[in-house]
Protein backbone atom coordinates (compact mmCIF):
# COMPACT_ATOMS: atom_id res chain seq x y z
CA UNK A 1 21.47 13.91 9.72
CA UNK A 2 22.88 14.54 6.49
CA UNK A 3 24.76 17.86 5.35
CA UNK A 4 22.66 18.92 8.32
CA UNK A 5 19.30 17.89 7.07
CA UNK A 6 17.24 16.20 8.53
CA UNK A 7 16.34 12.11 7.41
CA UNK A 8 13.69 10.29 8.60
CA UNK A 9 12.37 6.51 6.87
CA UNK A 10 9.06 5.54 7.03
CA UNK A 11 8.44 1.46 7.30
CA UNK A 12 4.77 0.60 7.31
CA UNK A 13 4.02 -2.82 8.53
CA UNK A 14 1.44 -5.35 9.23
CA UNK A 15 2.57 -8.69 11.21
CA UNK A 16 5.71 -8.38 10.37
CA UNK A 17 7.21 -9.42 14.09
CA UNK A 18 10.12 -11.83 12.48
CA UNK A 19 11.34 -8.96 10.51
CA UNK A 20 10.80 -5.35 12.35
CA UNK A 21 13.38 -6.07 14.71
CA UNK A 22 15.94 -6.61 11.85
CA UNK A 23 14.72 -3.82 10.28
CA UNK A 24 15.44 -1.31 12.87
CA UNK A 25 18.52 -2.85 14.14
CA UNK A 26 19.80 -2.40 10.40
CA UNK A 27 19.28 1.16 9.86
CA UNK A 28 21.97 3.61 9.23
CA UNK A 29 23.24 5.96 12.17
CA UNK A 30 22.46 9.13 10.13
CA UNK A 31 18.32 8.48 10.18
CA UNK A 32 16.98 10.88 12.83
CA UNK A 33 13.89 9.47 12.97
CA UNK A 34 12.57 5.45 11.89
CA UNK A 35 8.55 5.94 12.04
CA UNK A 36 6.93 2.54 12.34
CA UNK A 37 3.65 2.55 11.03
CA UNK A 38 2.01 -0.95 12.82
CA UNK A 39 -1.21 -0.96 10.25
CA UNK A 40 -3.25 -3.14 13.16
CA UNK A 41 -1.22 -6.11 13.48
CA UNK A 42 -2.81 -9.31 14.95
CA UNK A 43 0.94 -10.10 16.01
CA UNK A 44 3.69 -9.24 18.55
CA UNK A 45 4.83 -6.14 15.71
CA UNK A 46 3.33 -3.35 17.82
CA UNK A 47 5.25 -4.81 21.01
CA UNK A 48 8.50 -5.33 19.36
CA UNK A 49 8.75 -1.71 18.66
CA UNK A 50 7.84 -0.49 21.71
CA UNK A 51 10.64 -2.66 23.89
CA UNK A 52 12.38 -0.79 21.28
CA UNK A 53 11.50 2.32 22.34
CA UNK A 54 12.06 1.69 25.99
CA UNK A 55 15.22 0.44 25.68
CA UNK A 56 16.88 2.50 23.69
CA UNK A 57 18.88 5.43 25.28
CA UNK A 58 20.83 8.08 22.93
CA UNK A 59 20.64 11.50 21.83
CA UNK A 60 18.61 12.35 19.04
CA UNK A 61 17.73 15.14 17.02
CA UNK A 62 15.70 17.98 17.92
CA UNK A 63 12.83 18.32 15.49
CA UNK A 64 11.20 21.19 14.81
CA UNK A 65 6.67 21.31 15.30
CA UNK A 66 5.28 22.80 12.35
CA UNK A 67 1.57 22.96 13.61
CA UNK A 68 2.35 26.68 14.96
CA UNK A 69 -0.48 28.92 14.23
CA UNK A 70 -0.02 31.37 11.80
CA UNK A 71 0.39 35.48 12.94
CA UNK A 72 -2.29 37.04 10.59
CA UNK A 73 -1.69 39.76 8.42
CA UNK A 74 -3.37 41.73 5.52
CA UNK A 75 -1.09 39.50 3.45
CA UNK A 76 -1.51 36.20 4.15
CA UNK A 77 -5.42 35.69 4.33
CA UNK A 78 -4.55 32.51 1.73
CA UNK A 79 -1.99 30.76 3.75
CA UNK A 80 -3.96 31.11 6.79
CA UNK A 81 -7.16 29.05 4.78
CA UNK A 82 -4.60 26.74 3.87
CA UNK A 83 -3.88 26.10 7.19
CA UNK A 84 -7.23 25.64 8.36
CA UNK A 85 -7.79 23.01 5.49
CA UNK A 86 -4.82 20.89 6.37
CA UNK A 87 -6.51 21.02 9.83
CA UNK A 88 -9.53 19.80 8.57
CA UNK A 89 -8.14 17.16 6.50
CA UNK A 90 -7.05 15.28 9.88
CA UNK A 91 -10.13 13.43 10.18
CA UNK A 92 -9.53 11.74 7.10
CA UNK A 93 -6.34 9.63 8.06
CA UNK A 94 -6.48 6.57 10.07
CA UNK A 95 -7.25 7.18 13.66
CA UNK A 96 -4.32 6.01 15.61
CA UNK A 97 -2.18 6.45 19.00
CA UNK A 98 1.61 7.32 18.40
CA UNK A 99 4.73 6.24 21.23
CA UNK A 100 7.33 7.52 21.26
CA UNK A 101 10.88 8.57 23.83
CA UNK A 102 13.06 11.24 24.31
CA UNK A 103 16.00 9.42 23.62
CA UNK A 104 14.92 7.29 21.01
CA UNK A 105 14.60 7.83 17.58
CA UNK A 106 11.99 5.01 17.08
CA UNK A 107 8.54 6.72 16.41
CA UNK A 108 5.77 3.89 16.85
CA UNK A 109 2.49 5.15 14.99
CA UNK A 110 -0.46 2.43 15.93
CA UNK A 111 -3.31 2.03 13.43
CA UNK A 112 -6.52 1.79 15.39
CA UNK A 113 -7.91 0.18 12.36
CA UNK A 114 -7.11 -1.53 9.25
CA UNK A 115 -6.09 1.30 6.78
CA UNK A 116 -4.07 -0.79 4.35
CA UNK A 117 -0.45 0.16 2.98
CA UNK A 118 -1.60 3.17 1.20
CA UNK A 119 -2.81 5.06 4.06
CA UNK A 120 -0.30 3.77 6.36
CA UNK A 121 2.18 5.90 3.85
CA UNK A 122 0.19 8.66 4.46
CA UNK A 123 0.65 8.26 8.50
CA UNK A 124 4.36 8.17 8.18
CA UNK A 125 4.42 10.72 5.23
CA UNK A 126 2.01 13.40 7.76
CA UNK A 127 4.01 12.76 10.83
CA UNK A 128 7.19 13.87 9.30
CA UNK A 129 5.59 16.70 7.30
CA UNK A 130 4.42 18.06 10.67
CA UNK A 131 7.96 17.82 12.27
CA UNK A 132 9.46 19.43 9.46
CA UNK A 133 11.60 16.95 8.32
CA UNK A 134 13.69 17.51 5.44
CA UNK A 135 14.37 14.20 3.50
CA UNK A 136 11.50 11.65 4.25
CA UNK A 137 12.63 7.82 2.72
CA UNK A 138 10.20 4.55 2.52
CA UNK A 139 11.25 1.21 3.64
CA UNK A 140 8.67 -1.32 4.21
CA UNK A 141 8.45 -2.97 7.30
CA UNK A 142 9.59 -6.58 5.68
CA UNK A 143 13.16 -5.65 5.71
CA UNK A 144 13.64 -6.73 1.70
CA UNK A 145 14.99 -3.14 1.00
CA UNK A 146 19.11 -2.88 1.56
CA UNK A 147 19.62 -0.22 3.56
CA UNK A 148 23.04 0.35 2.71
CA UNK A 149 21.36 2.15 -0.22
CA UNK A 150 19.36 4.44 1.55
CA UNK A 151 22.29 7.08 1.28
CA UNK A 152 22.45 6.85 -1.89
CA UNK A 153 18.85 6.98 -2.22
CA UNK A 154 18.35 10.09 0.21
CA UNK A 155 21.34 12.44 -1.06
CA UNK A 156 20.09 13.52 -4.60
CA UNK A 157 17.05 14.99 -2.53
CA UNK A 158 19.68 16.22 0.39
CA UNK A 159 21.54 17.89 -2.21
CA UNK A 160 18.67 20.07 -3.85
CA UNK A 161 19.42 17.94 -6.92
CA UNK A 162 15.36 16.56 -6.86
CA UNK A 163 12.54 16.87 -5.04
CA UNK A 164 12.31 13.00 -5.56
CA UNK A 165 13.79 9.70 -6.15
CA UNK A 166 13.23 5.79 -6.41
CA UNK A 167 14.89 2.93 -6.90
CA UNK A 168 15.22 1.21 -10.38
CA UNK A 169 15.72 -2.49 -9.61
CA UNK A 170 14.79 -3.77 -13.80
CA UNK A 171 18.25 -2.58 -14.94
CA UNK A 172 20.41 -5.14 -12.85
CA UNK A 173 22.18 -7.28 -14.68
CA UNK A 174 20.26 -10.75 -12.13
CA UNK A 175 16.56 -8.84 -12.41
CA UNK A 176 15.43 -11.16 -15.05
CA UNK A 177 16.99 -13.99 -12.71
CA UNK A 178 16.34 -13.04 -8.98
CA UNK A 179 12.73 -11.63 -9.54
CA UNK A 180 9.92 -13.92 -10.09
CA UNK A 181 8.87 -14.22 -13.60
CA UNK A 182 5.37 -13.08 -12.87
CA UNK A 183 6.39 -10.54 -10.95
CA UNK A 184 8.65 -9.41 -13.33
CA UNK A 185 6.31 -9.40 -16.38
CA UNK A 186 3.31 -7.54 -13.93
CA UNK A 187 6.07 -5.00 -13.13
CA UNK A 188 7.17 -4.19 -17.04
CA UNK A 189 3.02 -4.14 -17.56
CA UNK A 190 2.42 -1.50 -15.02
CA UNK A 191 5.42 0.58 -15.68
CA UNK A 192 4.39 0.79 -18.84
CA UNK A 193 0.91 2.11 -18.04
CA UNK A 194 2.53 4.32 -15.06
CA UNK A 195 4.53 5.99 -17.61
CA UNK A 196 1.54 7.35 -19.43
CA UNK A 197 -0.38 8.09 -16.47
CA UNK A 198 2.32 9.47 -14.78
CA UNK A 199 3.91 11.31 -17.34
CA UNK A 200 7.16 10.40 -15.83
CA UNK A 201 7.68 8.61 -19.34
CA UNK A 202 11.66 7.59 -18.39
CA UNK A 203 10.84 6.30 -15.30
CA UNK A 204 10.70 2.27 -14.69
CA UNK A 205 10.00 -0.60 -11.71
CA UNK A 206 7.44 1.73 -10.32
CA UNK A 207 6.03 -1.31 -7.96
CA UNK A 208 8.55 -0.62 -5.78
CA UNK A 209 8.02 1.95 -2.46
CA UNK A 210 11.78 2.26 -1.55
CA UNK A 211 11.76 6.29 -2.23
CA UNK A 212 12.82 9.37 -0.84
CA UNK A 213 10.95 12.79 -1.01
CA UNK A 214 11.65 16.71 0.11
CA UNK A 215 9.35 18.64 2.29
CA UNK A 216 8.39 20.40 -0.60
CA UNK A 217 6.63 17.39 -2.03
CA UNK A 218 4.83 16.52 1.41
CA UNK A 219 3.63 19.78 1.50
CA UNK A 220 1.86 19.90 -2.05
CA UNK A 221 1.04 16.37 -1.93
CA UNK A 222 -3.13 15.43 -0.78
CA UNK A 223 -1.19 12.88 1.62
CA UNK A 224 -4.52 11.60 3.01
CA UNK A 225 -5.84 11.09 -0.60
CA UNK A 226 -3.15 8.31 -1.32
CA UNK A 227 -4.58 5.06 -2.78
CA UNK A 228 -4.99 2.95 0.33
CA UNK A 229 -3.92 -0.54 -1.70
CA UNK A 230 -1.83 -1.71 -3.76
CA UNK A 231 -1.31 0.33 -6.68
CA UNK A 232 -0.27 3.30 -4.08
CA UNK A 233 3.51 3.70 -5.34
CA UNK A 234 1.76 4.46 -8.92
CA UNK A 235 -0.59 6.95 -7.33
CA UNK A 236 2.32 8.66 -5.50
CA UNK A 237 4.35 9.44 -8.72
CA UNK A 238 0.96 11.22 -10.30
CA UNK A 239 0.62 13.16 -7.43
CA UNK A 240 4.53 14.10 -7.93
CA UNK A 241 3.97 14.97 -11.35
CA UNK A 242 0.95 17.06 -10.77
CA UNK A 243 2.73 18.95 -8.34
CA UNK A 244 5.73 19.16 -10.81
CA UNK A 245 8.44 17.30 -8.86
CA UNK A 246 11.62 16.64 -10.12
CA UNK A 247 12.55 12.59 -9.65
CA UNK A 248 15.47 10.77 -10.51
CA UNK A 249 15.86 6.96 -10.27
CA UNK A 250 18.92 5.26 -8.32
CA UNK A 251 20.36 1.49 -9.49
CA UNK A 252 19.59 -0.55 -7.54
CA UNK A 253 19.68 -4.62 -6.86
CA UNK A 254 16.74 -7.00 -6.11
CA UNK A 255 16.25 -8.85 -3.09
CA UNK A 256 14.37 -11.74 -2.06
CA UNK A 257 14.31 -14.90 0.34
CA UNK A 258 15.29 -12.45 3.23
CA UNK A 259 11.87 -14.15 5.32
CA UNK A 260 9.90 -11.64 4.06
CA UNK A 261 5.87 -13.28 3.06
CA UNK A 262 4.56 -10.79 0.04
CA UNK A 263 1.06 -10.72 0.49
CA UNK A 264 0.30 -9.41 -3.25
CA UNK A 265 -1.26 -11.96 -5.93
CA UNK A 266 0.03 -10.10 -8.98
CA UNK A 267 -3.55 -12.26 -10.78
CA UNK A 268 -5.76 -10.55 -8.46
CA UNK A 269 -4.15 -7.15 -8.11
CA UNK A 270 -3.44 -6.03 -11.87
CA UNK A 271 -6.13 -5.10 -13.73
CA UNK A 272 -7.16 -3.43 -10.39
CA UNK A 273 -3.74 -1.24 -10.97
CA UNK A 274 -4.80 -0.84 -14.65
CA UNK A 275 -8.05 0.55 -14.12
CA UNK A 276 -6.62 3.12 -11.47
CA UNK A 277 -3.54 4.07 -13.36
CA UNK A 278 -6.29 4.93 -16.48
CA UNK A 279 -8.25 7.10 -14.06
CA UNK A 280 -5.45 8.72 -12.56
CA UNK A 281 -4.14 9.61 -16.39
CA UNK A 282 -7.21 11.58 -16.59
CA UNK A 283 -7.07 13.38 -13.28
CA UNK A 284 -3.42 14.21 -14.22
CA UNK A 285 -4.50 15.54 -18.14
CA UNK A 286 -7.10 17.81 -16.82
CA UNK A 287 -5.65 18.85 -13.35
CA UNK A 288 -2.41 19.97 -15.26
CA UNK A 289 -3.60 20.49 -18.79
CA UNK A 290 -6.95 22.21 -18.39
CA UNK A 291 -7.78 23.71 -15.12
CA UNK A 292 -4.17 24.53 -13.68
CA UNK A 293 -2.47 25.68 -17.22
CA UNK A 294 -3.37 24.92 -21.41
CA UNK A 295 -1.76 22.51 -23.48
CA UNK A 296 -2.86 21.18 -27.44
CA UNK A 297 -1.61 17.66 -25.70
CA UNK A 298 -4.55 17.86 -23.89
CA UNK A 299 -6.72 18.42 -27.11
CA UNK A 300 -4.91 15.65 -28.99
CA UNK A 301 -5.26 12.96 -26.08
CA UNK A 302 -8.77 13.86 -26.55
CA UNK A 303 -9.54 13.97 -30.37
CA UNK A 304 -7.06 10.59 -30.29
CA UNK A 305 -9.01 8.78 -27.97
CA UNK A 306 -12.72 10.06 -29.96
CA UNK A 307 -11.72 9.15 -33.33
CA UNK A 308 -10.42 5.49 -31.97
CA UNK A 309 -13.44 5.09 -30.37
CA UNK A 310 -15.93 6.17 -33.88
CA UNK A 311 -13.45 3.90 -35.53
CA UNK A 312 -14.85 0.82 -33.74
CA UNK A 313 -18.05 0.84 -35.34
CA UNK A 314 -16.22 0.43 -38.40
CA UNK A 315 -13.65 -1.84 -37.54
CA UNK A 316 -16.68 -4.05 -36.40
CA UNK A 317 -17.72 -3.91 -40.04
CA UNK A 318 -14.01 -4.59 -41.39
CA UNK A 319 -14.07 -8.05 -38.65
CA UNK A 320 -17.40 -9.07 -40.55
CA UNK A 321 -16.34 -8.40 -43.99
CA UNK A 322 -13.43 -11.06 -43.57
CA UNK A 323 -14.80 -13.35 -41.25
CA UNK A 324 -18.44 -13.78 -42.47
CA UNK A 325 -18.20 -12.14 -46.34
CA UNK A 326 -20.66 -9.30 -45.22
CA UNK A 327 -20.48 -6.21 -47.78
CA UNK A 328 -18.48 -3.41 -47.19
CA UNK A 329 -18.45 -0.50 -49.20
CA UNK A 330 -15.56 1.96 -50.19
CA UNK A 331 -17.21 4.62 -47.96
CA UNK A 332 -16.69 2.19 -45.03
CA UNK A 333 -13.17 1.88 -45.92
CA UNK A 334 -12.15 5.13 -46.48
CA UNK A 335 -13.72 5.92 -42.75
CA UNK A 336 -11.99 3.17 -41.23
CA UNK A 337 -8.56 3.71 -42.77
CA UNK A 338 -8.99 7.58 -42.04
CA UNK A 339 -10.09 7.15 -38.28
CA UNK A 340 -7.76 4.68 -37.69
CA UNK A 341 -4.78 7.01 -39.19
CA UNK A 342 -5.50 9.90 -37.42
CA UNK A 343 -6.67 8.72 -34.34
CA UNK A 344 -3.12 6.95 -33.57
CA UNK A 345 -1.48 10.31 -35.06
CA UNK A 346 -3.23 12.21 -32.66
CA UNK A 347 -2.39 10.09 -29.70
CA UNK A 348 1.26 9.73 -30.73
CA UNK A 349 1.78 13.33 -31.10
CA UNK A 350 -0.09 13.93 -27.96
CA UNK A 351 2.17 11.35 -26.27
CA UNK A 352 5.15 12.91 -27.83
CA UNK A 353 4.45 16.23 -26.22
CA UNK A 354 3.46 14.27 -23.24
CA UNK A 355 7.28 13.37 -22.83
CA UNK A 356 8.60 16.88 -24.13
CA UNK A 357 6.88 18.98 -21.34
CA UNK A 358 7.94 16.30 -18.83
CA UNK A 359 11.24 15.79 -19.63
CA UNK A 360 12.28 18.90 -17.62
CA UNK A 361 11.04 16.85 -14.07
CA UNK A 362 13.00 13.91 -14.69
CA UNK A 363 17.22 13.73 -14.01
């Protein structure tokens, strides 16, 4: 525990036998819980953990069952359909079979089938939601993440300071030396187009899953509705921002060559990224702009992005003028400077308010 909350870490893996062991036998004393999430391994991962779990003989820390049922009153009609939906949302996570001991503080959580990493988050993250833990961290199963940070990590959320936090591993003074240069360069692309989707505009190295989160945030969260590949760690932060989490990013150092294998092609996963981080910008700009509360940012995204897309008709016609002589007339012109002008005025403003109404969620 810490300051008498409780901490539990979440490491999803998938044939990672050379490093689980190492991974386990390196965290910190004050994590109640370390929830292995085996995402159907074809190796010895699952087995690892469970000689784990057998041999391991200590106290550990009661944890609380939140599944209780809830006393009904003329009051609470709406937390009692609540209930009954997060019931019926069970279905919709991997099946799976869970080991665990009473003196252990290994949790072993077996995926029946393949769910990928993004739904093997959502395993870990429901398990400790249920059990009511306080301070819930992510450290992937290939033991790259240090965790001698994972204090540091875990106490702005301990302390009530944020609801979240992540680590920032781009402002090291060796990132542009340790990390691979296309991994580096895909990172900076997709933080960029996180920012906007997130709305989390100071945020930065949002690739990376080595996070903490409240209760709070597991609670308001759609857990099971986490994008099952990669590109999760982006969908997480919109779901944070919809449900108006604070967040705050902790320095933090790169590491590599530790026998971890990456199985990520940064080529083949990108644009895959891309396209969901411009979907997710739109679930975020109507979920918190339109339906749940109004903002004009949500009429200037809009207008913006209608003018721009008027203006290529004309731009077409600009491209021909110069490239082919074709005639243009002044009309033309005027359209295409006026469309152009206003349609990036409208998105910068929009983008500008974007970052105002957001800056309150970020520390």
């Amino acid at each position: 525990m810490l300051k008498g909350k409780t901490v539990a870490v979440v490491a999803p893996c998938h044939n990672e036998e050379t490093q689980i062991g190492f991974v386990i036998e390196t965290m910190p004393d004050f994590v109640d819980r370390i929830v292995i999430i085996d995402d159907y391994s074809t190796d010895k991962t699952a087995q690892i953990v469970e000689d784990f779990i057998k041999k391991e003989h200590r106290e550990v820390t009661p944890l609380k069952d939140s599944k209780e049922k809830i006393t009904q009153t003329k009051y609470n009609h709406a937390d009692i359909i609540a209930q009954e939906l997060e019931e019926k949302e069970n279905c919709k996570y991997v099946p799976s079979e869970i080991i665990s001991s009473p003196t252990s503080r290994v949790v072993l959580i077996k995926h029946l089938s393949n769910g990928y990493v993004g739904r093997a988050y959502a395993s870990g993250y429901k398990w400790c939601r249920d059990h009511n833990i306080d301070c819930t961290a992510i450290m992937d199963g290939d033991g790259q993440m240090d965790p001698s940070e994972l204090e540091d990590v875990c106490m702005p959320v301990i302390n009530g300071e944020v609801d979240s936090t992540k680590i920032n591993r781009l402002t090291h003074p060796a990132a542009s030396v340790v990390i691979p240069p296309v991994r580096l360069f895909g990172n900076s692309v997709l933080s960029l187009l996180t920012k906007i989707a997130s709305g989390y505009w100071r945020v930065s190295d949002t690739q990376t899953s080595y996070t903490a989160v409240n209760l709070k945030c597991l609670k308001l969260m759609k857990i099971f509705d986490i994008y099952p590949y990669y590109g999760c760690p982006n969908d997480i932060l919109v779901k944070l921002n919809i449900a108006n989490c604070t967040i705050k990013e902790i320095p933090s150092k790169p590491v590599y060559n530790v026998g971890e294998h990456s199985k990520m092609k940064i080529a083949k996963v990108i644009h895959k990224i891309s396209w969901l981080l411009f979907k997710l910008f739109w679930k975020r700009l109507y979920t918190k702009y339109f339906i749940r509360d109004f903002h004009p940012l949500f009429l200037l995204y809009h207008l913006g992005f209608i003018l721009l897309l008027i203006d290529t008709i004309f731009f077409v016609r600009v491209i021909e003028s110069f490239l082919i002589g074709a005639y243009l007339s002044d009309k033309s012109t005027m359209a295409f400077m006026f469309l152009t002008i206003t349609g990036f005025q409208s998105l910068l403003f929009a983008m500008w308010m974007d970052m105002m109404d957001n800056e309150r969620l970020q520390k």
